[in-house]
Protein backbone atom coordinates (compact mmCIF):
# COMPACT_ATOMS: atom_id res chain seq x y z
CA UNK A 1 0.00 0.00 0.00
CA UNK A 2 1.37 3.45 -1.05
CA UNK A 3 1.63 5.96 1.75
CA UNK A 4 0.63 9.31 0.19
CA UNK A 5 2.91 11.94 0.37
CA UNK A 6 1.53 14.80 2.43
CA UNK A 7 2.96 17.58 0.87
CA UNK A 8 4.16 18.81 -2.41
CA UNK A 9 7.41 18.63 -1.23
CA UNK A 10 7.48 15.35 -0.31
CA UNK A 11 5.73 14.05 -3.68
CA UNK A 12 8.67 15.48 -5.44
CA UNK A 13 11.30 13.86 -3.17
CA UNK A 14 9.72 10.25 -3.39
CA UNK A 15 9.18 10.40 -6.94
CA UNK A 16 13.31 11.57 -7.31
CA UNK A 17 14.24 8.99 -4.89
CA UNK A 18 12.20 5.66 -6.68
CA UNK A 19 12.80 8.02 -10.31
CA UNK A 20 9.81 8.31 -11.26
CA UNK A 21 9.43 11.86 -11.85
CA UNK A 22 9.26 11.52 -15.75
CA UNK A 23 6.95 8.92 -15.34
CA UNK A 24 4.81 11.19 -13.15
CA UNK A 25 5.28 13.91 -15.85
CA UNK A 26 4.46 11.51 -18.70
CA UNK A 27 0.48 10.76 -16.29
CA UNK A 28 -0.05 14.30 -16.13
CA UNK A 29 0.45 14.40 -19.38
CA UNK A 30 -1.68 11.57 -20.32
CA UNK A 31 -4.39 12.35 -18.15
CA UNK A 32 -4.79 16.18 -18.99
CA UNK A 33 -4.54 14.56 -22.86
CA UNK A 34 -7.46 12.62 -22.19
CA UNK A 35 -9.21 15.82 -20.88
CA UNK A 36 -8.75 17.25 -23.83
CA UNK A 37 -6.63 20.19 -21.97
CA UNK A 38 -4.08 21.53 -24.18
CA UNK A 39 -1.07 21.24 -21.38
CA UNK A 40 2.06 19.32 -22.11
CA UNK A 41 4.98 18.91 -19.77
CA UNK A 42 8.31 18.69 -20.77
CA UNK A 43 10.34 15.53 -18.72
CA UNK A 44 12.45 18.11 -17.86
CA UNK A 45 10.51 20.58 -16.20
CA UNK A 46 11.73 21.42 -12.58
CA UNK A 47 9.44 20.76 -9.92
CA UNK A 48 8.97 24.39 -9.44
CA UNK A 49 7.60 25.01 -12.45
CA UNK A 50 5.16 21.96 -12.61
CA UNK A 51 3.73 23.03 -9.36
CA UNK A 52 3.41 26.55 -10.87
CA UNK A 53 2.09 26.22 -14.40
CA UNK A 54 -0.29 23.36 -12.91
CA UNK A 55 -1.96 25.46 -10.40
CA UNK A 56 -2.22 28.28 -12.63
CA UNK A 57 -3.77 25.94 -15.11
CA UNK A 58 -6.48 24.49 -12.21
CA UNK A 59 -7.25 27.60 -11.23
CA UNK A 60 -8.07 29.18 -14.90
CA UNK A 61 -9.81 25.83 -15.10
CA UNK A 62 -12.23 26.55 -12.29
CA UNK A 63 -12.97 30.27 -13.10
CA UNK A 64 -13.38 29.97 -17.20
CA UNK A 65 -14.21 26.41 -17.66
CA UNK A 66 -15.88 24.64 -14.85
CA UNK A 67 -16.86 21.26 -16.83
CA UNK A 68 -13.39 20.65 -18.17
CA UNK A 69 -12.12 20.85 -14.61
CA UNK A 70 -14.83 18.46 -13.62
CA UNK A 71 -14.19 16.55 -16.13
CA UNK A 72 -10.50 15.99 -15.50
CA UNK A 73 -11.17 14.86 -11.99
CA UNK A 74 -13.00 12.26 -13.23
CA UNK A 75 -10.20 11.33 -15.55
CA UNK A 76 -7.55 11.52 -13.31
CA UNK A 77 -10.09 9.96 -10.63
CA UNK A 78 -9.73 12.27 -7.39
CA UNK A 79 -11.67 11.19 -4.63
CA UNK A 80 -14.68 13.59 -4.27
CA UNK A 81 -15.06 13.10 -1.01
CA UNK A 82 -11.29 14.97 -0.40
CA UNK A 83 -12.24 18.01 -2.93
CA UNK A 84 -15.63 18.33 -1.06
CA UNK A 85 -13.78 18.52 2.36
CA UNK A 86 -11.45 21.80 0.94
CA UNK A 87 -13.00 25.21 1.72
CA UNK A 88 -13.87 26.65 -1.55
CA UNK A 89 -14.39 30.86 -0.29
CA UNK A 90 -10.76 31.41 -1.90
CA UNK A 91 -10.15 30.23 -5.19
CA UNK A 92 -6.54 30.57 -5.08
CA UNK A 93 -6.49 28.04 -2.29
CA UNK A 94 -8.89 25.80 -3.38
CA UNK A 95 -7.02 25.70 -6.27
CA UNK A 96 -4.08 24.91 -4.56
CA UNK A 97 -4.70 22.37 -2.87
CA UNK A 98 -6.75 20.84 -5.72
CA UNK A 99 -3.31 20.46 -7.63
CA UNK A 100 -2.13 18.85 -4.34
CA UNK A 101 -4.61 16.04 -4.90
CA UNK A 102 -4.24 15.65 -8.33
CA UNK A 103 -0.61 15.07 -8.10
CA UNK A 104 -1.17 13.12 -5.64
CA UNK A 105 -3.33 10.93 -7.33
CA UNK A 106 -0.79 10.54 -10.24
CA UNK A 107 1.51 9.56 -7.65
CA UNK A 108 -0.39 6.85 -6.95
CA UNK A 109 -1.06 5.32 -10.25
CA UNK A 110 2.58 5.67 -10.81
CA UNK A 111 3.92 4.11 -8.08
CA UNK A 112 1.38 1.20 -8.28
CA UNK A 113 2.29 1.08 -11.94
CA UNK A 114 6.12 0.43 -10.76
CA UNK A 115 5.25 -1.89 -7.63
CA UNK A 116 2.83 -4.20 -9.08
C-alpha cells in the first residue's frame, strides 16, 4: 500500500528517490490529454515550475471552464469526497490544494504502476 505523500514537497522527493518523476510527468500528461486540456509537460521541467504552471492551469480551469475541470477529476479519478472537504471561499487556495490532490493521485497510479 502506497503511503501518500503529504505535501508537495514530499511528492517530489519520493518520486526523485524511486525516479519516477518523468513517469509522473508523462500521467499528467496523459491524463490532462485525455481531458482534452491543451497542457504538455516537458520531462524536464523542474518541480517548481510543474507546481506553478499546474496550479495556474487548475485555477483558470475553475474560473473559465468549470466542466473541463470536472471533467478531468473524473479522468484523473480524485476522490470527491477529499475536494468536497477543501474550503472553496478562496479560489486561489482551493485551487491549490486541488493540484495537491491531483498530483497526488498521479503519484499513486505511478507508483502502483512500478510496484505491481
Amino acid at each position: 500500500m502506497v503511503n501518500l505523500p503529504i505535501s508537495y514537497d514530499e511528492l517530489i522527493q519520493k518520486a526523485n528517490d524511486l525516479n519516477l518523476y518523468c513517469k509522473l510527468i508523462n500521467q499528467l500528461n496523459k491524463d490532462f490529454g485525455l481531458a482534452n486540456i491543451q497542457l504538455e509537460f516537458d520531462e524536464t521541467v523542474l518541480p517548481t515550475s510543474l507546481k506553478l504552471i499546474l496550479h495556474e492551469t487548475i485555477y483558470k480551469l475553475i474560473q473559465e471552464k468549470f466542466m473541463e475541470y470536472l471533467n478531468l477529476l473524473y479522468i484523473i479519478d480524485v476522490p470527491e469526497k477529499k475536494v468536497k472537504q477543501l474550503d472553496s471561499h478562496d479560489m486561489v487556495e482551493l485551487s491549490e490544494h486541488i493540484t495537491f490532490l491531483i498530483l497526488q493521485r498521479e503519484w499513486q497510479k505511478v507508483w502502483y504502476r512500478n510496484n505491481y
